[in-house]
PDB file of N, CA and C in Angstrom:
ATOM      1  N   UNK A   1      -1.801 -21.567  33.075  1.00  0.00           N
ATOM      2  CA  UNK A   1      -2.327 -22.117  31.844  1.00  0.00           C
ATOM      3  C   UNK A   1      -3.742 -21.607  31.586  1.00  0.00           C
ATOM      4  N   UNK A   2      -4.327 -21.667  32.703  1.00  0.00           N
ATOM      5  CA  UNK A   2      -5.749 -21.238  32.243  1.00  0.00           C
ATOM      6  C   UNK A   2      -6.008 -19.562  32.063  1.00  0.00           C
ATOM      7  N   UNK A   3      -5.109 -18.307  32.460  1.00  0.00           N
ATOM      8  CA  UNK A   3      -4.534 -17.073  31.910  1.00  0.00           C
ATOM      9  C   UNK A   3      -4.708 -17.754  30.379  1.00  0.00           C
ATOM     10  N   UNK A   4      -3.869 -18.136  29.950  1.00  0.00           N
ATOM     11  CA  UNK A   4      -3.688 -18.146  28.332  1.00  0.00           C
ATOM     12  C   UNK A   4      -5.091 -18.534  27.908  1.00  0.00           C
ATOM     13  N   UNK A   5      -5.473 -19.659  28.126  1.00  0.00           N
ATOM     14  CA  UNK A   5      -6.686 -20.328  27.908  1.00  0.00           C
ATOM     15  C   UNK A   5      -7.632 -18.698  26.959  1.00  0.00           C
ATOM     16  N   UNK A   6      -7.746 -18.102  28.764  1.00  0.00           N
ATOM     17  CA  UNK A   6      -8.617 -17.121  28.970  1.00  0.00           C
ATOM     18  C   UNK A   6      -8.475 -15.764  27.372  1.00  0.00           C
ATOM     19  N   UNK A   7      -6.997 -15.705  27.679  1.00  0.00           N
ATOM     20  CA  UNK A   7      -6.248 -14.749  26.825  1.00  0.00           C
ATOM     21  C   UNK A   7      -6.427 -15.072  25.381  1.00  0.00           C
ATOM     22  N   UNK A   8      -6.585 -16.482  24.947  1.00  0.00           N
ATOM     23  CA  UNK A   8      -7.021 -16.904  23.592  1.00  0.00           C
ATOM     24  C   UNK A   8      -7.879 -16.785  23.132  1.00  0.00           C
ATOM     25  N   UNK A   9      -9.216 -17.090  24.043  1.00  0.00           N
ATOM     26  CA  UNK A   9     -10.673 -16.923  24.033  1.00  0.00           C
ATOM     27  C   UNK A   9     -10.793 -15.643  23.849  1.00  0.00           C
ATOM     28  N   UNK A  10     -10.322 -14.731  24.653  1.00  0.00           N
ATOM     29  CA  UNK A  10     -10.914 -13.138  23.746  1.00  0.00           C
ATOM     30  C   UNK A  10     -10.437 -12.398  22.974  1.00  0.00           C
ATOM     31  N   UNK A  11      -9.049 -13.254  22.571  1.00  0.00           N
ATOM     32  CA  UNK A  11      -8.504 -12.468  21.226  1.00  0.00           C
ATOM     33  C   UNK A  11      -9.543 -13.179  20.236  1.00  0.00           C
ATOM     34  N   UNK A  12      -9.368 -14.552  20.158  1.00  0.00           N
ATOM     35  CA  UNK A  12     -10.672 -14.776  18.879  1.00  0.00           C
ATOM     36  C   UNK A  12     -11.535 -14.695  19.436  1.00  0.00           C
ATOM     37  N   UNK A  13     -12.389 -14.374  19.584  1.00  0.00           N
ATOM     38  CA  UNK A  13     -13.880 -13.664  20.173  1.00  0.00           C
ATOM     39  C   UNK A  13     -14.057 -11.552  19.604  1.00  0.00           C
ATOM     40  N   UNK A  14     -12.631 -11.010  20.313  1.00  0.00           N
ATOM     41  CA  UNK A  14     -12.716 -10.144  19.346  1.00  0.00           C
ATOM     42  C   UNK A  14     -12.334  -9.951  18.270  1.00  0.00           C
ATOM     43  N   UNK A  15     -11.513 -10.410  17.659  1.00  0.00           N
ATOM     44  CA  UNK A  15     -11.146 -10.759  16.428  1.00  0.00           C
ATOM     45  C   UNK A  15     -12.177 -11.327  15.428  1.00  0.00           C
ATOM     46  N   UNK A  16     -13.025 -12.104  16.081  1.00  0.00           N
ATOM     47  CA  UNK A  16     -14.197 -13.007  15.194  1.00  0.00           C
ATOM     48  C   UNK A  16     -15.526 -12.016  15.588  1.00  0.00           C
ATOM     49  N   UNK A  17     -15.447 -11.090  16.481  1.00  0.00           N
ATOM     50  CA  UNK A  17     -16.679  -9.968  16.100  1.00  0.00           C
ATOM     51  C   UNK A  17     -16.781  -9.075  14.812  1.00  0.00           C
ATOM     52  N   UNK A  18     -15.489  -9.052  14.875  1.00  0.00           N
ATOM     53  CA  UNK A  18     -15.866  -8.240  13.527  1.00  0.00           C
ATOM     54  C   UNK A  18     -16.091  -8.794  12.158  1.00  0.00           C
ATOM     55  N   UNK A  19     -16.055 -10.230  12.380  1.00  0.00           N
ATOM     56  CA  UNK A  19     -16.458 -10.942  11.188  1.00  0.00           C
ATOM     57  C   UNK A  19     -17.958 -10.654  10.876  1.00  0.00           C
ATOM     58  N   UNK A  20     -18.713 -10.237   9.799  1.00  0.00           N
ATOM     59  CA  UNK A  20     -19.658 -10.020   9.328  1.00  0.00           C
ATOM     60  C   UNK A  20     -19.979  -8.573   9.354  1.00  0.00           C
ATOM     61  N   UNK A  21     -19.385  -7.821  10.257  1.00  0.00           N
ATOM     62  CA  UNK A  21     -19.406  -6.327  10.477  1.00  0.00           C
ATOM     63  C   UNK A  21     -19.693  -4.623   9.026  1.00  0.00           C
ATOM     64  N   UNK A  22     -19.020  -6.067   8.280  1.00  0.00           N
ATOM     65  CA  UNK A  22     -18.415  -4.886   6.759  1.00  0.00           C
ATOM     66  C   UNK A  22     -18.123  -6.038   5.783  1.00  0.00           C
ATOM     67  N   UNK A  23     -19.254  -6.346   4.403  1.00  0.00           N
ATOM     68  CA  UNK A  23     -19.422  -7.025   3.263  1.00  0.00           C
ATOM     69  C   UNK A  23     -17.121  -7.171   2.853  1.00  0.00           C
ATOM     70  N   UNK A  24     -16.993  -5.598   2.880  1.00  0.00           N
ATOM     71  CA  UNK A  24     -16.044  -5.410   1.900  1.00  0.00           C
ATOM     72  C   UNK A  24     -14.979  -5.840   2.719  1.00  0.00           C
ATOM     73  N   UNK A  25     -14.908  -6.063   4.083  1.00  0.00           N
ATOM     74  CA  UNK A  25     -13.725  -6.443   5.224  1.00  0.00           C
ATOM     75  C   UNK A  25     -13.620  -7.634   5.137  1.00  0.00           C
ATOM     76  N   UNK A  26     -14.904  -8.444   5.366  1.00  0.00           N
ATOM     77  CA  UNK A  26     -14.891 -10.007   5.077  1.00  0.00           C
ATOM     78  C   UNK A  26     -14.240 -10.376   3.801  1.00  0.00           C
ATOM     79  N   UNK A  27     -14.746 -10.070   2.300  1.00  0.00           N
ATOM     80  CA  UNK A  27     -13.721 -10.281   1.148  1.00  0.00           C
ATOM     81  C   UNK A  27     -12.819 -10.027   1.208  1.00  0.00           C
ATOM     82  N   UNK A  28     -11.835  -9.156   1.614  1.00  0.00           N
ATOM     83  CA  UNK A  28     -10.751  -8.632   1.669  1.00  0.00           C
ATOM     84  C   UNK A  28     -10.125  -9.726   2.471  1.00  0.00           C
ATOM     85  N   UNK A  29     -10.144 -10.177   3.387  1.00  0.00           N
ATOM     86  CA  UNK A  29      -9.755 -10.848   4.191  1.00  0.00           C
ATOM     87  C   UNK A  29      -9.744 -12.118   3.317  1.00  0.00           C
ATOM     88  N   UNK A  30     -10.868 -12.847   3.372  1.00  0.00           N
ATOM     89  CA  UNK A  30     -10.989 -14.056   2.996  1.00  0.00           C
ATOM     90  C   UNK A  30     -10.087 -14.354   1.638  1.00  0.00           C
ATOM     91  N   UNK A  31      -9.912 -13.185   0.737  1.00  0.00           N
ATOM     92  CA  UNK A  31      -8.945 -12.954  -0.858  1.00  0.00           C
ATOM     93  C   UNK A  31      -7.804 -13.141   0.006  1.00  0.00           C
ATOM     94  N   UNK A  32      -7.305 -12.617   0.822  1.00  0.00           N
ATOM     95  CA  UNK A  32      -5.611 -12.365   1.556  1.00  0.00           C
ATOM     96  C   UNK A  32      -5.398 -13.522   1.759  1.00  0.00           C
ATOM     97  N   UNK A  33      -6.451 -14.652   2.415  1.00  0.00           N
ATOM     98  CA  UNK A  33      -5.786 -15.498   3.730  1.00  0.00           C
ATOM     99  C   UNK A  33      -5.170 -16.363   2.596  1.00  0.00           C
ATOM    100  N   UNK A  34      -5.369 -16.916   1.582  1.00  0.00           N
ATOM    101  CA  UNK A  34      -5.362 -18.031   0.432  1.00  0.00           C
ATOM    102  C   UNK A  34      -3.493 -17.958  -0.113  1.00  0.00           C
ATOM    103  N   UNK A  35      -3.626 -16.778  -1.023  1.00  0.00           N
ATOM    104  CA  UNK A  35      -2.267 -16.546  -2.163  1.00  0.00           C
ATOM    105  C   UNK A  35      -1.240 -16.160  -1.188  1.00  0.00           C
ATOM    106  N   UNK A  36      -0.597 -15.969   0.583  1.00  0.00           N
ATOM    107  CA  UNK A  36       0.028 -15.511   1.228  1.00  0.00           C
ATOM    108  C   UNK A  36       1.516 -15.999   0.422  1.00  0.00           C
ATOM    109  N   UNK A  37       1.797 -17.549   0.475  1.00  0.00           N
ATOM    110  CA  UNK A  37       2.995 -17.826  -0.288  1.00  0.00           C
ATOM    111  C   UNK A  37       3.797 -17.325  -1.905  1.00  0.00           C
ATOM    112  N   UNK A  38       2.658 -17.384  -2.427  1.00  0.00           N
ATOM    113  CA  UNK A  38       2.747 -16.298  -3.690  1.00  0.00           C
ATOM    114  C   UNK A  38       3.427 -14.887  -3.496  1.00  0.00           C
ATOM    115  N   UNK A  39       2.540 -14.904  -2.389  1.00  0.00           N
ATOM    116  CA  UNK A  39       2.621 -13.180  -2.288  1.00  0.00           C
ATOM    117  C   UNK A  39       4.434 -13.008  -1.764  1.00  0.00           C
ATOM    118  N   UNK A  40       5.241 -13.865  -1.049  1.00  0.00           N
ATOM    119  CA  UNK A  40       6.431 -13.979  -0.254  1.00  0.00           C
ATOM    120  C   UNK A  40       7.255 -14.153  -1.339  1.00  0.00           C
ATOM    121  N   UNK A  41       7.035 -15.194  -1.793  1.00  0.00           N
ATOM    122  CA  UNK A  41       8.134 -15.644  -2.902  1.00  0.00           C
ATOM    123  C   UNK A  41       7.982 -14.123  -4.197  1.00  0.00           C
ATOM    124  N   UNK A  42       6.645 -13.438  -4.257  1.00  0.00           N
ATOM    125  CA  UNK A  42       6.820 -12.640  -5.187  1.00  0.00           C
ATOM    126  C   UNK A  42       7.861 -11.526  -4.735  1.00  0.00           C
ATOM    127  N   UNK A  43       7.461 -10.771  -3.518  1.00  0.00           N
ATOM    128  CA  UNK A  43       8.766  -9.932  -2.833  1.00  0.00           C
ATOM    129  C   UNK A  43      10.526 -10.848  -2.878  1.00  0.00           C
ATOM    130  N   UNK A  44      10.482 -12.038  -2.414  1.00  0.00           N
ATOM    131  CA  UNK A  44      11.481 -12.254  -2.524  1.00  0.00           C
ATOM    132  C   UNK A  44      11.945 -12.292  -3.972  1.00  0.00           C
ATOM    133  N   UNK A  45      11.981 -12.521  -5.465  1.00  0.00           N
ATOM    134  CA  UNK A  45      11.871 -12.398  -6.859  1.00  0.00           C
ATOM    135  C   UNK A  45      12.447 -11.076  -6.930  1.00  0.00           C
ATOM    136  N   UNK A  46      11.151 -10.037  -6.172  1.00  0.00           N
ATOM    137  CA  UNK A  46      11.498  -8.219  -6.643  1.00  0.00           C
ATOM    138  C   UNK A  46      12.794  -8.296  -5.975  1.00  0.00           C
ATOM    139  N   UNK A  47      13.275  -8.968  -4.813  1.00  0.00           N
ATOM    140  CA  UNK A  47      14.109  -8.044  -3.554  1.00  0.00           C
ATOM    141  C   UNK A  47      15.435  -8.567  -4.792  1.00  0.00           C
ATOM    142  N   UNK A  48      15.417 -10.542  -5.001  1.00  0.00           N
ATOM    143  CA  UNK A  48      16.437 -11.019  -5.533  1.00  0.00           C
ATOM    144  C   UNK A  48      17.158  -9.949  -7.163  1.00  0.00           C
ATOM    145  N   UNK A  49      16.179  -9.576  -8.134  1.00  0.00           N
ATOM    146  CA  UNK A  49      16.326  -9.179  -9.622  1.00  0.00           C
ATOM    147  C   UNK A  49      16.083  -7.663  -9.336  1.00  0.00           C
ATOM    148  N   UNK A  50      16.160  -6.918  -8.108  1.00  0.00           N
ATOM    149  CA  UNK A  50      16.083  -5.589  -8.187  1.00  0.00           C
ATOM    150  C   UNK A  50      17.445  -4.910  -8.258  1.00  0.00           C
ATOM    151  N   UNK A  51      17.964  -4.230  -9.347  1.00  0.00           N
ATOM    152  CA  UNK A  51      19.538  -3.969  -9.519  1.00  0.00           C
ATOM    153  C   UNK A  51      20.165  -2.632  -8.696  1.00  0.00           C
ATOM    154  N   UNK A  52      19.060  -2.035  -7.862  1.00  0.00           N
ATOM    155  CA  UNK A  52      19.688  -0.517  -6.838  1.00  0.00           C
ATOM    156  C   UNK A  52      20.300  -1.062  -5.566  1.00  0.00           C
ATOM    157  N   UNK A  53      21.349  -0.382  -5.428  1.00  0.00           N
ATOM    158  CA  UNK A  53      22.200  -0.594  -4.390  1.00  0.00           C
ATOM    159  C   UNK A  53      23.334  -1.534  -4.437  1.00  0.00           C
ATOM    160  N   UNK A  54      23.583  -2.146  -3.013  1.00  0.00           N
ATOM    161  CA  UNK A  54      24.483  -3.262  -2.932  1.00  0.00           C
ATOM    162  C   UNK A  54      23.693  -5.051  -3.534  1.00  0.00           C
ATOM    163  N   UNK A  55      23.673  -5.281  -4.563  1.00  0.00           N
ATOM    164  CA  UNK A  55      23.291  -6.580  -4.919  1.00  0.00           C
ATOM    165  C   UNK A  55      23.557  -7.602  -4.615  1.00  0.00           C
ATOM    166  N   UNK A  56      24.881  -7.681  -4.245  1.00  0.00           N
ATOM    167  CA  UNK A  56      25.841  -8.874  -4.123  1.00  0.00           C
ATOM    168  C   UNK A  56      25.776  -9.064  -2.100  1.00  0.00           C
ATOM    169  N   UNK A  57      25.430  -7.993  -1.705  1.00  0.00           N
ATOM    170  CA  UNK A  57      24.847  -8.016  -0.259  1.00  0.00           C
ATOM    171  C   UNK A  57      23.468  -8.859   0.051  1.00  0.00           C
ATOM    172  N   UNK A  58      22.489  -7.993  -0.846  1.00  0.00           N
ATOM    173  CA  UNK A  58      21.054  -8.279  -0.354  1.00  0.00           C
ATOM    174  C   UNK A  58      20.550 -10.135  -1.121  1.00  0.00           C
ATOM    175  N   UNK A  59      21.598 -10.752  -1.775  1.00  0.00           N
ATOM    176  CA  UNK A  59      21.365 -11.624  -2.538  1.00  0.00           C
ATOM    177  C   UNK A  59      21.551 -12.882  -1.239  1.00  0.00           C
ATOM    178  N   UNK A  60      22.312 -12.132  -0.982  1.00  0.00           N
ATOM    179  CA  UNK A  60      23.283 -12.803   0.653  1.00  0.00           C
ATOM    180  C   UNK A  60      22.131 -12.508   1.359  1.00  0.00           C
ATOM    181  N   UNK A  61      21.676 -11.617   1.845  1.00  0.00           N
ATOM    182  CA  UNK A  61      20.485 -11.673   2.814  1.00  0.00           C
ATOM    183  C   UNK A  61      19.407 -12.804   2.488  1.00  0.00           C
ATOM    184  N   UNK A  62      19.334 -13.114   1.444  1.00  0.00           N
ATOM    185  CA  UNK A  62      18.052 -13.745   1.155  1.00  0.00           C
ATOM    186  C   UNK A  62      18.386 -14.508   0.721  1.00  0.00           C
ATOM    187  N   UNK A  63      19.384 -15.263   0.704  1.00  0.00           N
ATOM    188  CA  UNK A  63      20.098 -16.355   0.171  1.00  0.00           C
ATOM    189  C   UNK A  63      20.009 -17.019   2.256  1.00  0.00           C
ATOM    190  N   UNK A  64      20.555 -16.432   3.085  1.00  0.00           N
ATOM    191  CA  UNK A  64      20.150 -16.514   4.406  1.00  0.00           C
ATOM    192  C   UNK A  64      18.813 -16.576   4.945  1.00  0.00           C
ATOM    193  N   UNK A  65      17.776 -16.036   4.591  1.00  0.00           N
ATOM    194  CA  UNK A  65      16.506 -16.167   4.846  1.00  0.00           C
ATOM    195  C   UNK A  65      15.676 -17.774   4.425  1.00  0.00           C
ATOM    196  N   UNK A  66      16.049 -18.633   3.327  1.00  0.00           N
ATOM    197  CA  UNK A  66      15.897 -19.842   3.415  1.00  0.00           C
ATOM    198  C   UNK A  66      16.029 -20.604   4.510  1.00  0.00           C
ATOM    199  N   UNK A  67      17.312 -20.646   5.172  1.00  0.00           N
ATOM    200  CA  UNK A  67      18.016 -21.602   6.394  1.00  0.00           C
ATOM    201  C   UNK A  67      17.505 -21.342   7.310  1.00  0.00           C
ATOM    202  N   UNK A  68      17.194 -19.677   7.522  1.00  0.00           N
ATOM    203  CA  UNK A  68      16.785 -19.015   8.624  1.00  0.00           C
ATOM    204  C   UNK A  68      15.002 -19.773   8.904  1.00  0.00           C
ATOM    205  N   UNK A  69      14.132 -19.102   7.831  1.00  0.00           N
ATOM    206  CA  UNK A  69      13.058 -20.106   7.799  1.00  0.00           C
ATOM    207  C   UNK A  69      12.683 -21.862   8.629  1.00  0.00           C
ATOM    208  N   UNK A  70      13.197 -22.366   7.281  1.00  0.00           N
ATOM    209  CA  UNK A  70      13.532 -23.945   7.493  1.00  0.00           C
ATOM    210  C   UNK A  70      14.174 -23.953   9.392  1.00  0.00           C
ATOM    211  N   UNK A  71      14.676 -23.271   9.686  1.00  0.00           N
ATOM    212  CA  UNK A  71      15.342 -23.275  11.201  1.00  0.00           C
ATOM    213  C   UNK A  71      13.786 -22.518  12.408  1.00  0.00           C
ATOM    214  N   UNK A  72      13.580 -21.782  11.752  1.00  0.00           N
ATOM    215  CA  UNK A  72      11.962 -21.559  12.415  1.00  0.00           C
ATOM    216  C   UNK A  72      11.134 -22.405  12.089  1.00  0.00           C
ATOM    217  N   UNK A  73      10.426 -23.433  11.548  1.00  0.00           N
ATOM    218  CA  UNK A  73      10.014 -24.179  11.693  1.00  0.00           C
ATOM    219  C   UNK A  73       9.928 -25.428  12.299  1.00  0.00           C
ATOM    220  N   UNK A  74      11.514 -26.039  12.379  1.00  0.00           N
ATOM    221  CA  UNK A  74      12.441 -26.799  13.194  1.00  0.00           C
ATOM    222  C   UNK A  74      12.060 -26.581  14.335  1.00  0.00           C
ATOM    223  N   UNK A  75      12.658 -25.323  15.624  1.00  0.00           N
ATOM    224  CA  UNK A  75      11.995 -24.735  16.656  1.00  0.00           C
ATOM    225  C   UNK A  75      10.563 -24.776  16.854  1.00  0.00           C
ATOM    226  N   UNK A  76       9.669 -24.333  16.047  1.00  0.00           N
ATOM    227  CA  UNK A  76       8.342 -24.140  16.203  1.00  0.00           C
ATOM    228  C   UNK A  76       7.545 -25.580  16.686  1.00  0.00           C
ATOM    229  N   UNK A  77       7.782 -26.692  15.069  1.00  0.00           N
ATOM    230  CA  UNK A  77       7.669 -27.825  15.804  1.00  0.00           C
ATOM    231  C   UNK A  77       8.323 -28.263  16.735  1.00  0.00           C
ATOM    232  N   UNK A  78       8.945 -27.828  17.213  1.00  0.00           N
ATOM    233  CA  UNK A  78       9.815 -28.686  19.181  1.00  0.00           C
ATOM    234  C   UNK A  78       9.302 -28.402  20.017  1.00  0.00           C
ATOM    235  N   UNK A  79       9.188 -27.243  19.877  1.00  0.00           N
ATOM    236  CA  UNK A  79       8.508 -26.294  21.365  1.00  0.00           C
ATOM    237  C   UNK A  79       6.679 -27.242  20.888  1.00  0.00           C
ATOM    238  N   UNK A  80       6.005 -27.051  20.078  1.00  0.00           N
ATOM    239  CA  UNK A  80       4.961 -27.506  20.233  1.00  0.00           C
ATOM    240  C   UNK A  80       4.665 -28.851  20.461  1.00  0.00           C
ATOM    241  N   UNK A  81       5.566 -29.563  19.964  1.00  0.00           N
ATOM    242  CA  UNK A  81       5.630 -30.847  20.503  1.00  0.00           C
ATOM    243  C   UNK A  81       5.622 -31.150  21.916  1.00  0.00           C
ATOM    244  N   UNK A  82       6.697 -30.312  22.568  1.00  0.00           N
ATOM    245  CA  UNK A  82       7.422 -30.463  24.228  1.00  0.00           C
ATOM    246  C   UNK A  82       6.615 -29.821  24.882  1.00  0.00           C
ATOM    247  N   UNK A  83       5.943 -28.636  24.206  1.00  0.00           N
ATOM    248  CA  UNK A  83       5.196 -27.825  25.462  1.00  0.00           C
ATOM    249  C   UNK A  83       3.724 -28.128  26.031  1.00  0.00           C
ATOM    250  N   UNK A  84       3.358 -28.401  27.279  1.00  0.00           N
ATOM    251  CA  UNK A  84       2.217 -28.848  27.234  1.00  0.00           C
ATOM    252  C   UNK A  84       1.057 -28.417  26.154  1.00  0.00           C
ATOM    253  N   UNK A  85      -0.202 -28.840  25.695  1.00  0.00           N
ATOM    254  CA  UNK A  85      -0.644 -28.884  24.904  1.00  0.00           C
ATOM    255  C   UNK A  85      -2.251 -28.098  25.489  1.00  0.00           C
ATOM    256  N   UNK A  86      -2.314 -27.375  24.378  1.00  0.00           N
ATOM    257  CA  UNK A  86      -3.362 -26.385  24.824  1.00  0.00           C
ATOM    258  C   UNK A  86      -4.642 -26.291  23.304  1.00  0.00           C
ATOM    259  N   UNK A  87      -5.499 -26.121  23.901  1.00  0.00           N
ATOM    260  CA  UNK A  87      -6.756 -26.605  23.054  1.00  0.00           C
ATOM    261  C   UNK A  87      -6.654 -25.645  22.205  1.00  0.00           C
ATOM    262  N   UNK A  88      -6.898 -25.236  21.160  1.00  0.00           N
ATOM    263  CA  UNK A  88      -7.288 -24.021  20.004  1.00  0.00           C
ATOM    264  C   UNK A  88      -8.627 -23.230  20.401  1.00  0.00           C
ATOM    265  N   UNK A  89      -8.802 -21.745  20.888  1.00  0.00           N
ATOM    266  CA  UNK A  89      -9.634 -20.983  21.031  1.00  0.00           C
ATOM    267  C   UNK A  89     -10.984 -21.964  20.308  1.00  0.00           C
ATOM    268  N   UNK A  90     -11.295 -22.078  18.786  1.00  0.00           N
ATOM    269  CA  UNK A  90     -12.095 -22.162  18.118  1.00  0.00           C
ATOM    270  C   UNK A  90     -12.712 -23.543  18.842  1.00  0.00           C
ATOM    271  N   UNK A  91     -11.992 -24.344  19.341  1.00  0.00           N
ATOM    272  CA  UNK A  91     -12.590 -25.792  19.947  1.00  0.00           C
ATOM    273  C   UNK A  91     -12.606 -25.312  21.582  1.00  0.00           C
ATOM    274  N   UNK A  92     -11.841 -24.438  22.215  1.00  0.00           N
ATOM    275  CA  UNK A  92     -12.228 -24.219  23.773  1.00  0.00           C
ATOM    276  C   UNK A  92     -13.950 -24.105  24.000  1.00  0.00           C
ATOM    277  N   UNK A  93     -14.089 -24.350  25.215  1.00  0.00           N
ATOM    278  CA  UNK A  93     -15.582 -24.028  25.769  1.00  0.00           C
ATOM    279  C   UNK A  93     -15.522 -22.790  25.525  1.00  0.00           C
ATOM    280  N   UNK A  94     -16.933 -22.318  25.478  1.00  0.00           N
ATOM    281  CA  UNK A  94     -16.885 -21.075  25.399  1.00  0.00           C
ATOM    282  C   UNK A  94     -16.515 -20.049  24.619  1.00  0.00           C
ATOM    283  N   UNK A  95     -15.590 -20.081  23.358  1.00  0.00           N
ATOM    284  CA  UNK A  95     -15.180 -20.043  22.529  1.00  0.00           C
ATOM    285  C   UNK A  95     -16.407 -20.272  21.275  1.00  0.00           C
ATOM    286  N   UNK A  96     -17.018 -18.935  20.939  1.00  0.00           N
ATOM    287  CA  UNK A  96     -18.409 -19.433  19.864  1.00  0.00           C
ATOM    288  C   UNK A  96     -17.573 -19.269  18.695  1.00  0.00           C
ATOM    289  N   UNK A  97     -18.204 -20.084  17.636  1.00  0.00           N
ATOM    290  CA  UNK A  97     -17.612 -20.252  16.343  1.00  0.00           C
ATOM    291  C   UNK A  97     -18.084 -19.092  15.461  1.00  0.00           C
ATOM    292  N   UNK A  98     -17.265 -18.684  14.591  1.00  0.00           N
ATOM    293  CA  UNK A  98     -17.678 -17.467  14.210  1.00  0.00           C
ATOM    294  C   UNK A  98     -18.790 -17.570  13.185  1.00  0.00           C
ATOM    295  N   UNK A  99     -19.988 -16.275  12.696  1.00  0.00           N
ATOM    296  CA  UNK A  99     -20.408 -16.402  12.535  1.00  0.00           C
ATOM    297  C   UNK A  99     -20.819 -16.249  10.705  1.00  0.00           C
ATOM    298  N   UNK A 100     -20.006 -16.858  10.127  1.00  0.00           N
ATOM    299  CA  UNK A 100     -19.798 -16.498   8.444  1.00  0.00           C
ATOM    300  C   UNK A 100     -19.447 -17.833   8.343  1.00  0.00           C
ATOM    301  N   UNK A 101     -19.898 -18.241   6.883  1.00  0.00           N
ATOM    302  CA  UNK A 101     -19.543 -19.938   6.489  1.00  0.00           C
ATOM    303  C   UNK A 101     -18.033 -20.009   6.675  1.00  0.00           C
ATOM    304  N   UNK A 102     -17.469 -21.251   7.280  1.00  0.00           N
ATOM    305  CA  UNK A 102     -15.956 -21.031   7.268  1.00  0.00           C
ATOM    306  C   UNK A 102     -15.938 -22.804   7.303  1.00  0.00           C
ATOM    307  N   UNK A 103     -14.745 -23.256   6.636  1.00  0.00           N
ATOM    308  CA  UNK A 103     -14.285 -24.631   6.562  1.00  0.00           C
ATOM    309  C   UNK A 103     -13.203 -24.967   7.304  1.00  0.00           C
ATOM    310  N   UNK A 104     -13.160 -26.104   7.824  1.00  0.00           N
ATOM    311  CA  UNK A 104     -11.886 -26.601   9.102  1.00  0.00           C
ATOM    312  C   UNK A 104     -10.827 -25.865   8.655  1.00  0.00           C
ATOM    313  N   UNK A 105     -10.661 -25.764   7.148  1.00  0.00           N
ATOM    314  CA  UNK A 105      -8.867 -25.981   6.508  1.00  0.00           C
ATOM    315  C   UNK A 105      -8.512 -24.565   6.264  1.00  0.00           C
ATOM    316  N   UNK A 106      -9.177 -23.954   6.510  1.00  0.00           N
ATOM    317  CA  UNK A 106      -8.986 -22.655   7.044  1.00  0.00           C
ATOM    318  C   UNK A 106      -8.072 -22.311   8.324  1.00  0.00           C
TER     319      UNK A 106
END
């Protein structure tokens, strides 16, 4: 457990160095993290009303990708529920908070 601990702490640590590094990296980022659902449902729209190829296939694919979803989330909360419980990098010791204004709900 404390491997992972360790392993969390320096992915965000390097991950959160490069925060402030580049004006135009930070916006970019901070624009992405927000509209992500937009952005899913918009591909799924193009994939559903795009008329090349097999239609009546790929409608089926993504007509499957709902259940499939909803069924990853199902899993996700179980395992996190059941599995022992491990602190979030950003609240571990040692673990410095990064250094650009940022809000919990982030």
């Amino acid at each position: 457990m404390h491997f992972l601990e360790g392993l969390d702490v320096s992915l965000y640590r390097t991950l959160n160095g490069l925060c402030g590094t580049s004006d135009t990296l930070d916006r970019v980022v901070y624009h992405l993290a927000g509209p992500t659902g937009v952005f899913f449902l918009g591909l799924f729209a193009l994939n559903w009303f795009r008329r090349d190829g097999d239609l009546m296939r790929r409608r089926q694919a993504l007509i499957l990708v709902v259940p499939a979803v909803a069924l990853a989330l199902v899993a996700n909360r179980t395992f996190s529920t059941l599995l022992p419980f491990r602190v979030r990098p950003m609240y571990a010791i040692g673990a410095a908070a990064p250094t650009y204004p940022w809000t919990f709900d982030l």
